[in-house]
C-alpha atoms as a PDB file:
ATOM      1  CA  UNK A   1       0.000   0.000   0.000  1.00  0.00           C
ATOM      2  CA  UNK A   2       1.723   3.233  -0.974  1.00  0.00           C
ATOM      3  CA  UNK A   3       1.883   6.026   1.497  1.00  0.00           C
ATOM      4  CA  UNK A   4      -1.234   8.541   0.765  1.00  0.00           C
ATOM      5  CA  UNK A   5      -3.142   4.702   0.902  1.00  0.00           C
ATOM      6  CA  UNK A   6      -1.817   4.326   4.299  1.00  0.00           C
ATOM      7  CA  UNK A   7      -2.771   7.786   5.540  1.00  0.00           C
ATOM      8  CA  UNK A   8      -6.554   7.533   4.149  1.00  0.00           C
ATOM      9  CA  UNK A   9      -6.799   3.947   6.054  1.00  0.00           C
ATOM     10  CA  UNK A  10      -5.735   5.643   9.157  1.00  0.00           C
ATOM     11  CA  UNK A  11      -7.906   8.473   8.838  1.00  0.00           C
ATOM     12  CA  UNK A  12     -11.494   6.594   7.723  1.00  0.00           C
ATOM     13  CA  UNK A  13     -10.193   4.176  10.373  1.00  0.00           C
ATOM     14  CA  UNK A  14     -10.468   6.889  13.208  1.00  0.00           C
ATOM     15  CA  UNK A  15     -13.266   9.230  11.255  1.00  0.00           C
ATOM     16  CA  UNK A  16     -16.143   8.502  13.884  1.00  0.00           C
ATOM     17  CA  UNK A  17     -13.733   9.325  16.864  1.00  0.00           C
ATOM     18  CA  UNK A  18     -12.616  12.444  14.262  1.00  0.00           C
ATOM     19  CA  UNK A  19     -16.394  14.050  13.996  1.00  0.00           C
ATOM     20  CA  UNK A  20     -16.857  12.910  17.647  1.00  0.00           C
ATOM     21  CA  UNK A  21     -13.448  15.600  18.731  1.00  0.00           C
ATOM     22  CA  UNK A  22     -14.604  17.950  15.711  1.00  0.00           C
ATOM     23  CA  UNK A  23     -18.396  18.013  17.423  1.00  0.00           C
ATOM     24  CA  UNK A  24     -16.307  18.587  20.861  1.00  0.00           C
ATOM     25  CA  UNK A  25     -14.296  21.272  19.861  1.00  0.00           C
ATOM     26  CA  UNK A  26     -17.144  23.320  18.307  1.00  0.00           C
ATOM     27  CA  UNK A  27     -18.732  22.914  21.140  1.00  0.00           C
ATOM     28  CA  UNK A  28     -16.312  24.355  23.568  1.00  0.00           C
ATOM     29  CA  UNK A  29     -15.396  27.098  21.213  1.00  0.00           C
ATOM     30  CA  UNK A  30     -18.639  28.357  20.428  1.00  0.00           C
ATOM     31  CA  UNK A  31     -20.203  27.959  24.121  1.00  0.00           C
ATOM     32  CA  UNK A  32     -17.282  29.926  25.235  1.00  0.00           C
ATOM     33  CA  UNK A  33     -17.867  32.754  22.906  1.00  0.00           C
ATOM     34  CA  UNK A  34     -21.294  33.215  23.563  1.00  0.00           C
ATOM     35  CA  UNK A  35     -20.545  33.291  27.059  1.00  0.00           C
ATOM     36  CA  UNK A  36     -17.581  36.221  26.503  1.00  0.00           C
ATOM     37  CA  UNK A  37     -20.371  38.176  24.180  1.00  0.00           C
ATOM     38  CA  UNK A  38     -22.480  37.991  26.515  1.00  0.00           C
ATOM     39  CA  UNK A  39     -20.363  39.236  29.406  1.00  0.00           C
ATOM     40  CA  UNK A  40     -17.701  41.243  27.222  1.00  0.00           C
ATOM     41  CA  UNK A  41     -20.371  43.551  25.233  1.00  0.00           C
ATOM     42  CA  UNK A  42     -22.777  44.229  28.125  1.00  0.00           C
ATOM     43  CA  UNK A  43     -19.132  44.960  30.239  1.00  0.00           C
ATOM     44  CA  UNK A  44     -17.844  47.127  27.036  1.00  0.00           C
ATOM     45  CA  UNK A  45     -20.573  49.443  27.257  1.00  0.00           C
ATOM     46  CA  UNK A  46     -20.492  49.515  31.017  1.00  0.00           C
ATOM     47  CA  UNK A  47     -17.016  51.097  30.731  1.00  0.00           C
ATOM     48  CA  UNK A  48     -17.664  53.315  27.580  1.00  0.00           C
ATOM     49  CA  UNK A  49     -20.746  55.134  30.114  1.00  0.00           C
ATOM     50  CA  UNK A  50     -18.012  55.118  33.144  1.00  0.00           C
ATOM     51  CA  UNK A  51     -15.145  56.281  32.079  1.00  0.00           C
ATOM     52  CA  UNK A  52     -13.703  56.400  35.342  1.00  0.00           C
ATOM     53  CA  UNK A  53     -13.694  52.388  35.116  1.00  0.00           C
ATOM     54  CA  UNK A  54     -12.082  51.600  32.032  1.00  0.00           C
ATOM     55  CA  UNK A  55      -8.255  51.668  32.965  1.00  0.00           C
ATOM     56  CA  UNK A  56      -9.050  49.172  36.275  1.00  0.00           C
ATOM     57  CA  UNK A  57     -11.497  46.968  34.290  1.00  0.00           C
ATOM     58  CA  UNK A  58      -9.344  46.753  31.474  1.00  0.00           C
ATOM     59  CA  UNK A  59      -6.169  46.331  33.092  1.00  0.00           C
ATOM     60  CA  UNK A  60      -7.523  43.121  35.331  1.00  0.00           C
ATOM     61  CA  UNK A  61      -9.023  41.559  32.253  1.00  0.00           C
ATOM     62  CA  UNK A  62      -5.363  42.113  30.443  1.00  0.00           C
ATOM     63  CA  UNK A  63      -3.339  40.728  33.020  1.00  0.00           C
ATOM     64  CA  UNK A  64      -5.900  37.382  32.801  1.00  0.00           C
ATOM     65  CA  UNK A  65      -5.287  37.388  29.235  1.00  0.00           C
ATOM     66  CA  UNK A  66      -1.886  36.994  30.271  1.00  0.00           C
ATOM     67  CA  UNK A  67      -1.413  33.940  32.125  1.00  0.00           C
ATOM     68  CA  UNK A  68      -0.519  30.800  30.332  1.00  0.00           C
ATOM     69  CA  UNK A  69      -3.344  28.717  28.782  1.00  0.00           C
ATOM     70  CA  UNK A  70      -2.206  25.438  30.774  1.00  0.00           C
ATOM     71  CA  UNK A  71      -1.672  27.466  34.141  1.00  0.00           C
ATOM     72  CA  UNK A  72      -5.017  28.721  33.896  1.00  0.00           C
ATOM     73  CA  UNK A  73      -6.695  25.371  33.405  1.00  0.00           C
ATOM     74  CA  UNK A  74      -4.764  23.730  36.328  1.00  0.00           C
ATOM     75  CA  UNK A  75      -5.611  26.823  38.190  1.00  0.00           C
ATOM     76  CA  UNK A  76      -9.264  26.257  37.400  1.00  0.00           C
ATOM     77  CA  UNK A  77      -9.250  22.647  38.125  1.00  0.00           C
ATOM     78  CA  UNK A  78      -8.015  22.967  41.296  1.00  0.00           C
ATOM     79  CA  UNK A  79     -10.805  25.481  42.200  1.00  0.00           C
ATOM     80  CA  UNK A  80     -13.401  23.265  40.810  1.00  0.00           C
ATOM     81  CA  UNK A  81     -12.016  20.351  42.072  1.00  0.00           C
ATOM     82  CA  UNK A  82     -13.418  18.291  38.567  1.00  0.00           C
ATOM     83  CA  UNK A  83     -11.996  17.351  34.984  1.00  0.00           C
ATOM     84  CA  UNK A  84     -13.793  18.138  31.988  1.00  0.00           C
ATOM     85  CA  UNK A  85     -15.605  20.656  29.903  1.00  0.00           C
ATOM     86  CA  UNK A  86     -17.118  23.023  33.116  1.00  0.00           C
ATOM     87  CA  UNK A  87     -12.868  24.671  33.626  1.00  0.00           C
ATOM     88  CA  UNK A  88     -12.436  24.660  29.787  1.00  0.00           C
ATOM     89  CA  UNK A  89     -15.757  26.695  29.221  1.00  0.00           C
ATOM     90  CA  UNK A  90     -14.557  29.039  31.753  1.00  0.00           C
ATOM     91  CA  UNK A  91     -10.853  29.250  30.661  1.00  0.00           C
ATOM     92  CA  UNK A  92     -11.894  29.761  27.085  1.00  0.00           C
ATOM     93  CA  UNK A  93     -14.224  32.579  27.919  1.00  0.00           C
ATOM     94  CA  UNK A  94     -11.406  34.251  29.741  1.00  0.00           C
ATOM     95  CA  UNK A  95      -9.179  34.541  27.426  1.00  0.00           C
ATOM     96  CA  UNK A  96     -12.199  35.553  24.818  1.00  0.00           C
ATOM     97  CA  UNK A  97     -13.209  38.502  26.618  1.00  0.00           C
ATOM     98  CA  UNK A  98     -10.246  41.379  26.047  1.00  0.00           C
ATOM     99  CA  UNK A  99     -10.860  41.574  21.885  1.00  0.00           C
ATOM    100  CA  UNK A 100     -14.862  41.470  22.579  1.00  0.00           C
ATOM    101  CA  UNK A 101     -14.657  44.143  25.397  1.00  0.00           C
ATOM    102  CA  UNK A 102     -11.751  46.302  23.818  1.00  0.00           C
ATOM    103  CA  UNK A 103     -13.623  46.128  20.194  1.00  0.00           C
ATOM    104  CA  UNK A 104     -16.761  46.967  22.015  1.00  0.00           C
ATOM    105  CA  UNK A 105     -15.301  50.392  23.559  1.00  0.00           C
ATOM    106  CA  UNK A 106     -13.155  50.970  20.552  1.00  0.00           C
ATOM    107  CA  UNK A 107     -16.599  50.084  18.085  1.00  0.00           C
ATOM    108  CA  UNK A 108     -18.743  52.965  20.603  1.00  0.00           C
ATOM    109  CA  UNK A 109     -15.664  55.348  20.587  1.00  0.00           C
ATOM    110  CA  UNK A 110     -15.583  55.228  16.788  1.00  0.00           C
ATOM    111  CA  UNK A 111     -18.368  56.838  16.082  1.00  0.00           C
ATOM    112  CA  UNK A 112     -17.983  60.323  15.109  1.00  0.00           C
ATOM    113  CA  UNK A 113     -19.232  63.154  17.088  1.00  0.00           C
ATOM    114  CA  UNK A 114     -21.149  65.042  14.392  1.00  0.00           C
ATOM    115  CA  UNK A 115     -23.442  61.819  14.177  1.00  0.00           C
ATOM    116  CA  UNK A 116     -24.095  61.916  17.884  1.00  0.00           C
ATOM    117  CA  UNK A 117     -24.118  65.938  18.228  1.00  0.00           C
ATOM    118  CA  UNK A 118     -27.189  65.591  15.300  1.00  0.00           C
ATOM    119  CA  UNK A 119     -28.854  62.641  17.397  1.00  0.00           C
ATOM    120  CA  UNK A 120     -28.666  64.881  20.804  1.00  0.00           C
ATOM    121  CA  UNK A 121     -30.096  67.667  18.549  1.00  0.00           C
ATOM    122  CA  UNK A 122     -33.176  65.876  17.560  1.00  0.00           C
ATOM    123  CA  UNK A 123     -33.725  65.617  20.985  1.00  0.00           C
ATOM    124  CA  UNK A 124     -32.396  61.772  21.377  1.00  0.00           C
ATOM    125  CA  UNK A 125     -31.456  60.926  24.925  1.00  0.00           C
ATOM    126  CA  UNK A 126     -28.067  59.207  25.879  1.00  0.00           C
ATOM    127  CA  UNK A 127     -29.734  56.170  25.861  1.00  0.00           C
ATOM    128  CA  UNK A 128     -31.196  56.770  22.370  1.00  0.00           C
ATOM    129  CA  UNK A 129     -28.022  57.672  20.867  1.00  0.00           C
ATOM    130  CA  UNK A 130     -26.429  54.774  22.002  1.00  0.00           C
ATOM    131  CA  UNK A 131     -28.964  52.281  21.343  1.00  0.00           C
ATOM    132  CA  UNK A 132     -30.213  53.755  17.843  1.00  0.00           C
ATOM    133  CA  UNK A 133     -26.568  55.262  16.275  1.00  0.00           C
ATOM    134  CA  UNK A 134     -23.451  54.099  18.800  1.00  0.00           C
ATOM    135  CA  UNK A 135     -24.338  50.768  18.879  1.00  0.00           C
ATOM    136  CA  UNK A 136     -25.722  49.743  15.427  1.00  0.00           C
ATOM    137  CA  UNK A 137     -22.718  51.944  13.594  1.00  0.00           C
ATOM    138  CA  UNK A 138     -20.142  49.643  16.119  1.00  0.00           C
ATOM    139  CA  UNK A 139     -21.604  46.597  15.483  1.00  0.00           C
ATOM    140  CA  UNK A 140     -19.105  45.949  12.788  1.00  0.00           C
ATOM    141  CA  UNK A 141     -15.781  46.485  15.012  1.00  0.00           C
ATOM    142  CA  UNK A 142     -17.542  44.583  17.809  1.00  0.00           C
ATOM    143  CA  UNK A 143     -18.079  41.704  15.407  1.00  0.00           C
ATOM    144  CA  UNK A 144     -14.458  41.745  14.233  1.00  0.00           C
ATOM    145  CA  UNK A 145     -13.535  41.297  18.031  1.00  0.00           C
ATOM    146  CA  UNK A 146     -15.759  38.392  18.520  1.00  0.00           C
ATOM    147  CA  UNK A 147     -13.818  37.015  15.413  1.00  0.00           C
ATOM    148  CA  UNK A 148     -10.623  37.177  16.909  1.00  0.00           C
ATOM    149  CA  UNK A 149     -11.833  35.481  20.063  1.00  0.00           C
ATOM    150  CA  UNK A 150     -13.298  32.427  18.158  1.00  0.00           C
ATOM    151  CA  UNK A 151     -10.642  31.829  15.989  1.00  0.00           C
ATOM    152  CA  UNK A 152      -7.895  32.274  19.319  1.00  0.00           C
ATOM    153  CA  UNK A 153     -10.408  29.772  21.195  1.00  0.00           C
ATOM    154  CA  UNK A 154     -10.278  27.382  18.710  1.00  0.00           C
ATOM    155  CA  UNK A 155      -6.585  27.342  18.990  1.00  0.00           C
ATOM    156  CA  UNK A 156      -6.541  27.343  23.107  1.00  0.00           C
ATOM    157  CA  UNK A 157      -9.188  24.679  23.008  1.00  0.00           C
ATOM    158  CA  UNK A 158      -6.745  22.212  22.121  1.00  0.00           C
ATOM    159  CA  UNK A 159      -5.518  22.027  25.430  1.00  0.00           C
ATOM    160  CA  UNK A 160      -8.893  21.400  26.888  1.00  0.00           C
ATOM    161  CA  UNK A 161      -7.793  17.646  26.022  1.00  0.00           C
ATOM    162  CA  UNK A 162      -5.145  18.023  29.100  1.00  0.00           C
ATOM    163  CA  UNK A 163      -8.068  18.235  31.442  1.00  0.00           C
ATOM    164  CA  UNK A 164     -10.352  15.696  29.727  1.00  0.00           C
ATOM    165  CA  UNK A 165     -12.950  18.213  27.725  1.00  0.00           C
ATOM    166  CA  UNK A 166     -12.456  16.722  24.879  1.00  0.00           C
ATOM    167  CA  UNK A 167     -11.858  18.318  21.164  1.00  0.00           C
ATOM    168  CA  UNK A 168      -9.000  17.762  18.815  1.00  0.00           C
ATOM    169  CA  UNK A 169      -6.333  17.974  21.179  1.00  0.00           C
ATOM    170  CA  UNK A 170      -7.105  14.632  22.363  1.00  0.00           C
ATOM    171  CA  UNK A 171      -5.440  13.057  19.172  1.00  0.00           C
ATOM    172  CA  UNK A 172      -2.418  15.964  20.046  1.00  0.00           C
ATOM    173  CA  UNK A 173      -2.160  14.226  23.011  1.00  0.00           C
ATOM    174  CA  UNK A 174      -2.645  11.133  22.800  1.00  0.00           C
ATOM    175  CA  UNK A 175       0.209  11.533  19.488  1.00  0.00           C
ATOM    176  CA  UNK A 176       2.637  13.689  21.640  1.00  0.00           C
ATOM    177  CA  UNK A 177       2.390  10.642  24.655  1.00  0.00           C
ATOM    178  CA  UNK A 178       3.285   7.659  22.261  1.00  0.00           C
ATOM    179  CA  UNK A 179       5.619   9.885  19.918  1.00  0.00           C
ATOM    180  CA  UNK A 180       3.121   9.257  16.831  1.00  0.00           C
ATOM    181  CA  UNK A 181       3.026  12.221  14.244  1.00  0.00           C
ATOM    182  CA  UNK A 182      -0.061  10.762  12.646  1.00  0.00           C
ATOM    183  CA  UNK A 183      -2.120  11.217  15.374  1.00  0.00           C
ATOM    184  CA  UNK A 184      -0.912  14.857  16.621  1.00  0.00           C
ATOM    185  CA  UNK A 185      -1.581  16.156  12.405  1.00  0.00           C
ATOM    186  CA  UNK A 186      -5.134  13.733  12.918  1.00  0.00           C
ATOM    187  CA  UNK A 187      -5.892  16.668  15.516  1.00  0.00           C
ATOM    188  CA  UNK A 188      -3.345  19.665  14.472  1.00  0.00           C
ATOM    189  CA  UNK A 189      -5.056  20.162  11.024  1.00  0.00           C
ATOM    190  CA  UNK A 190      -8.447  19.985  11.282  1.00  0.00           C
ATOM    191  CA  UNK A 191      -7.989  22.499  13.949  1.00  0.00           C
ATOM    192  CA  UNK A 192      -5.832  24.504  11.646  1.00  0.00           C
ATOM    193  CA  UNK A 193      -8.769  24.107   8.695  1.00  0.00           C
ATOM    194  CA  UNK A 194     -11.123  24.683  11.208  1.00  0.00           C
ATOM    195  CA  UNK A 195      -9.978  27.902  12.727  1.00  0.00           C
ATOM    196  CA  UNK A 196     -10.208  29.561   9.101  1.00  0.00           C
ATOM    197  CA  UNK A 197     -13.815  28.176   8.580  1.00  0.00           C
ATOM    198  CA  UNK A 198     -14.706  30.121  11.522  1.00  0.00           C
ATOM    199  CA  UNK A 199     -12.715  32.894  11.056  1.00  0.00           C
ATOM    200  CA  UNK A 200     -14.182  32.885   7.153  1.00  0.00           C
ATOM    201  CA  UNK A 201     -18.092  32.436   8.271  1.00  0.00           C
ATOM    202  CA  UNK A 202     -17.598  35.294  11.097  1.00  0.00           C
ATOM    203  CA  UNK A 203     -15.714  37.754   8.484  1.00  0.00           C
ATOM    204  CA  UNK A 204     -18.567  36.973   6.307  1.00  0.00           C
ATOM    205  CA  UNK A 205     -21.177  37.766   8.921  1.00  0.00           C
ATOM    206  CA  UNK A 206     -18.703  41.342  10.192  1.00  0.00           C
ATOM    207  CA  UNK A 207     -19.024  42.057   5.820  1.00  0.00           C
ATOM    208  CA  UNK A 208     -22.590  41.413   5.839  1.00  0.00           C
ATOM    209  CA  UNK A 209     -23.901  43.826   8.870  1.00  0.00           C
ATOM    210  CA  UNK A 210     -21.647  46.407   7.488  1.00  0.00           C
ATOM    211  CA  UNK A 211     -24.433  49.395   7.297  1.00  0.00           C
ATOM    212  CA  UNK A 212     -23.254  49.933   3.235  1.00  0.00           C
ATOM    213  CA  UNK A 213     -24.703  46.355   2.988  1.00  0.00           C
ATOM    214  CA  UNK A 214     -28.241  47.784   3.841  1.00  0.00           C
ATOM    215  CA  UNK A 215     -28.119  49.891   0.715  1.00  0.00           C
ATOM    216  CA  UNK A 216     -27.164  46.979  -1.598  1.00  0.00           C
ATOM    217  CA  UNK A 217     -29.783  46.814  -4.223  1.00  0.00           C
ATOM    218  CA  UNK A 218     -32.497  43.931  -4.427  1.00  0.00           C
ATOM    219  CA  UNK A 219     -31.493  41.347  -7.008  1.00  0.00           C
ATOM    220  CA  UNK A 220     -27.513  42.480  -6.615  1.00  0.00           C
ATOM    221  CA  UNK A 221     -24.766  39.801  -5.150  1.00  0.00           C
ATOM    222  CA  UNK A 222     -24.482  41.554  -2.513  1.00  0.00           C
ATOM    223  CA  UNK A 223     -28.295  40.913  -1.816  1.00  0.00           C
ATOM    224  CA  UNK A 224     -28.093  37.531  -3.020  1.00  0.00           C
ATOM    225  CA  UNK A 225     -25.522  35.886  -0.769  1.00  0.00           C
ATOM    226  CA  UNK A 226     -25.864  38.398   2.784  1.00  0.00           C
ATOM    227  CA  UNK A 227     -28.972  36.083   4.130  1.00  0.00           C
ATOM    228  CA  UNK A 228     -26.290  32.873   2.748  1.00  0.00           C
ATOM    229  CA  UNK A 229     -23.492  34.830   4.925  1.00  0.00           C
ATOM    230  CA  UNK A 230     -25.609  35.257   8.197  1.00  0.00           C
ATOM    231  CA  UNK A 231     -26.392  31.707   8.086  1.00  0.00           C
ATOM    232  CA  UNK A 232     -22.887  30.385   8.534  1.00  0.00           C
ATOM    233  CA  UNK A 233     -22.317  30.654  11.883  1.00  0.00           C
ATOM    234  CA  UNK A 234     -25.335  29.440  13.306  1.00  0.00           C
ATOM    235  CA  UNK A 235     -24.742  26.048  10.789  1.00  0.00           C
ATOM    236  CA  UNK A 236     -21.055  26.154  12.906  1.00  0.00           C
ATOM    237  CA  UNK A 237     -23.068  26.091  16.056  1.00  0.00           C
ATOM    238  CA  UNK A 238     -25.212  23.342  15.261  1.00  0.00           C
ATOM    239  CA  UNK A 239     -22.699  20.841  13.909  1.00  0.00           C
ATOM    240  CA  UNK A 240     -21.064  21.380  17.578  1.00  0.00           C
ATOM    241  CA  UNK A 241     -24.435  20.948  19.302  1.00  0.00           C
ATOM    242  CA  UNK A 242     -25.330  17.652  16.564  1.00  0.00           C
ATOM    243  CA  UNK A 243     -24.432  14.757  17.949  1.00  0.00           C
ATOM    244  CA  UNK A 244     -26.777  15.819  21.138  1.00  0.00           C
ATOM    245  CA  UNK A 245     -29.780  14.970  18.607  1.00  0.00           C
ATOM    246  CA  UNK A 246     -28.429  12.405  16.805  1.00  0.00           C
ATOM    247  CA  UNK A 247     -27.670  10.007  19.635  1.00  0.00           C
ATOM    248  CA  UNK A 248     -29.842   6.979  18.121  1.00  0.00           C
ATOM    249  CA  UNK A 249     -27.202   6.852  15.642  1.00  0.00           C
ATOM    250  CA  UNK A 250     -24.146   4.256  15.951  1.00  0.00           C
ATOM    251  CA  UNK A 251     -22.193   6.870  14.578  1.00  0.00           C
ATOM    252  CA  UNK A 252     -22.786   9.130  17.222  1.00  0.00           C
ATOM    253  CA  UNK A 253     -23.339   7.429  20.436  1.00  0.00           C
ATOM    254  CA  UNK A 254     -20.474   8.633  21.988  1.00  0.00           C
ATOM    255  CA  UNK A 255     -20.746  11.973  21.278  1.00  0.00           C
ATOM    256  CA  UNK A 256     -24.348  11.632  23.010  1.00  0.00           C
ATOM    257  CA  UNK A 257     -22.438  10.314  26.544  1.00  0.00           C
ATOM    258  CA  UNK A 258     -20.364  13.257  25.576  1.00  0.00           C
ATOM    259  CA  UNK A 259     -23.572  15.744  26.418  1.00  0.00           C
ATOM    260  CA  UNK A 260     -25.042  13.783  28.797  1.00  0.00           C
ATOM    261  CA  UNK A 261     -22.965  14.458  31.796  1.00  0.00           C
ATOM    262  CA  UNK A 262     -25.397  12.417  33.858  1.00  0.00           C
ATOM    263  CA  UNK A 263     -24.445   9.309  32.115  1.00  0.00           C
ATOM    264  CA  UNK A 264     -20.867  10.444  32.286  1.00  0.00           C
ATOM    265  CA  UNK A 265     -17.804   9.363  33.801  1.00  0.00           C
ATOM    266  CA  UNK A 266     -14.770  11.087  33.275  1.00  0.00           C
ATOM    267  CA  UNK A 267     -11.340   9.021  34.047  1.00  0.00           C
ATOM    268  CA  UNK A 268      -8.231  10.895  34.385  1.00  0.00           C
ATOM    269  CA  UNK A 269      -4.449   9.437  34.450  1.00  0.00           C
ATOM    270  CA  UNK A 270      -1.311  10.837  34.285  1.00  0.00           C
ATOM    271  CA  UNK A 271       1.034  11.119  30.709  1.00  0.00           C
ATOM    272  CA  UNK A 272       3.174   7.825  30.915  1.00  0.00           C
ATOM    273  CA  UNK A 273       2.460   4.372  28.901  1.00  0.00           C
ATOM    274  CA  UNK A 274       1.216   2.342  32.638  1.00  0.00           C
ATOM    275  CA  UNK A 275      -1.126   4.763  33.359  1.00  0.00           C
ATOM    276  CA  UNK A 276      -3.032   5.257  30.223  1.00  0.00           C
ATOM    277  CA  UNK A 277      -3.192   1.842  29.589  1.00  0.00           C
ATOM    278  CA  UNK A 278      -5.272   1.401  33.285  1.00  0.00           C
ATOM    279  CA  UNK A 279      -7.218   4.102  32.098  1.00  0.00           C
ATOM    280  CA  UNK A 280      -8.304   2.829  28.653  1.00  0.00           C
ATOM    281  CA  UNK A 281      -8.852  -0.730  30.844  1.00  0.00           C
ATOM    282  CA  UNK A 282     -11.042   1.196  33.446  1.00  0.00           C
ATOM    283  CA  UNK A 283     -12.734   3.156  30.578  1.00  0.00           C
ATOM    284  CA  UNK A 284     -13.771   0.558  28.333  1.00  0.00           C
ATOM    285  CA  UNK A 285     -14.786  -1.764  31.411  1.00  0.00           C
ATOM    286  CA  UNK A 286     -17.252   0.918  32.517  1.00  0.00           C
ATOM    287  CA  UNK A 287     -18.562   1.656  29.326  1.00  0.00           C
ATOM    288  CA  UNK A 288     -19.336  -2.114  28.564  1.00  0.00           C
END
């Protein structure tokens, strides 16, 4: 068998366990960044209305950004005293929130002043102008933020794997512990090609709420392919969130007992030959 034979055998030999990891890490990336949108915007606009607040708040959420992915996990396990996706989720959202809160104030800084001075004129209040022209003229810049912080969280989620969350970094892992390249590039590249899928299907969604878009004419491209655009991230969502429906299915059965934490039992060993042998053992005797 020549060598590109070889390397297609190994892959369709591992695919199920592939989608399973793929499933996982969409999952854990885009859980986490609806969790840092949902604290980072709200918090963005806190500190644009209180100025006073900005250097602190920033500064703390900075020097968070700044401690080492792997330190912050065993940090976070230690706290929670559990392995799995629960100090992942929270690790992940960490490190998404500076480029979501920093685009946020830059996005509401951005807009210029004889836009707002017109708005106060009309006789808009300060909530009005930054609900109906801030906000919808920074939407944009805030959505180029939340693009860095998905495609950075699909890189950092690799290392969920250390903790037992799951995603590709499980076949990094697994490859780095019994020195076998095959299986780190079974998880390295399809985190690699799937890092620019979401950073492609995010740009697409920043290009579409552009406000030019708006004025694109009915029948145009442009027209054509913005509702195609806005799709794309929520299809990214639900291939994470599939195998949760789809748990009837051989295929997927495992990534079911993935989501059903109930059902779940998590073993943990340490990075040496012995030990991970026991654990497959213990793993496979529970799970029969």
């Amino acid at each position: 068998m020549t060598g590109s034979g070889l390397i297609c055998s190994f892959v369709s030999d591992r695919m199920p366990e592939l989608w399973l990891r793929i499933g996982e890490h969409l999952m854990l990336t885009g859980l986490s960044t609806l969790f840092a949108i949902l604290i980072g915007v709200p918090l963005g606009i806190f500190i644009f209305r209180y100025a006073i607040l900005r250097s602190p708040l920033m500064g703390v959420i900075g020097i968070l950004q700044t401690i080492p992915s792997l330190a912050m996990l065993v940090f976070l396990l230690a706290i929670l005293k559990k392995i799995g996706a629960a100090p992942a989720l929270i690790a992940l959202t960490i490190y998404a929130l500076l480029p979501i809160v920093r685009n946020t104030l830059t996005g509401l800084e951005g807009v210029p002043s004889n836009l707002t001075e017109a708005a106060k004129g009309i006789g808009m209040t300060a909530y009005q102008v930054l609900k109906l022209v801030r906000f919808p003229l920074a939407v944009p810049v805030i959505v180029a933020g939340i693009r860095t912080a998905a495609v950075v969280g699909v890189g950092i989620a690799t290392l969920s794997a250390f903790i037992g969350a799951g995603g590709l970094g499980q076949f990094i892992n697994r490859g780095l512990a019994l020195s076998d390249t095959n299986l780190i590039l079974l998880g390295a590249i399809p985190a690699a090609i799937l890092a620019m899928i979401v950073d492609f299907s995010i740009g697409g969604l920043e290009w579409a709420l552009k406000p030019e878009r708006k004025r694109d004419k009915n029948g145009s491209f442009s027209a054509i392919i913005r509702p195609i655009v806005f799709t794309m991230p929520f299809i990214l969502i639900l291939t994470g969130i599939l195998p949760k429906f789809t748990a009837s299915l051989p295929f997927f059965n495992q990534a079911s007992s993935y989501l059903n934490k109930d059902k779940t039992i998590r073993i943990g060993t340490k990075n040496y030959t012995e030990q991970i042998i026991l654990g497959e053992i213990m793993a496979h005797r529970n799970y029969c």
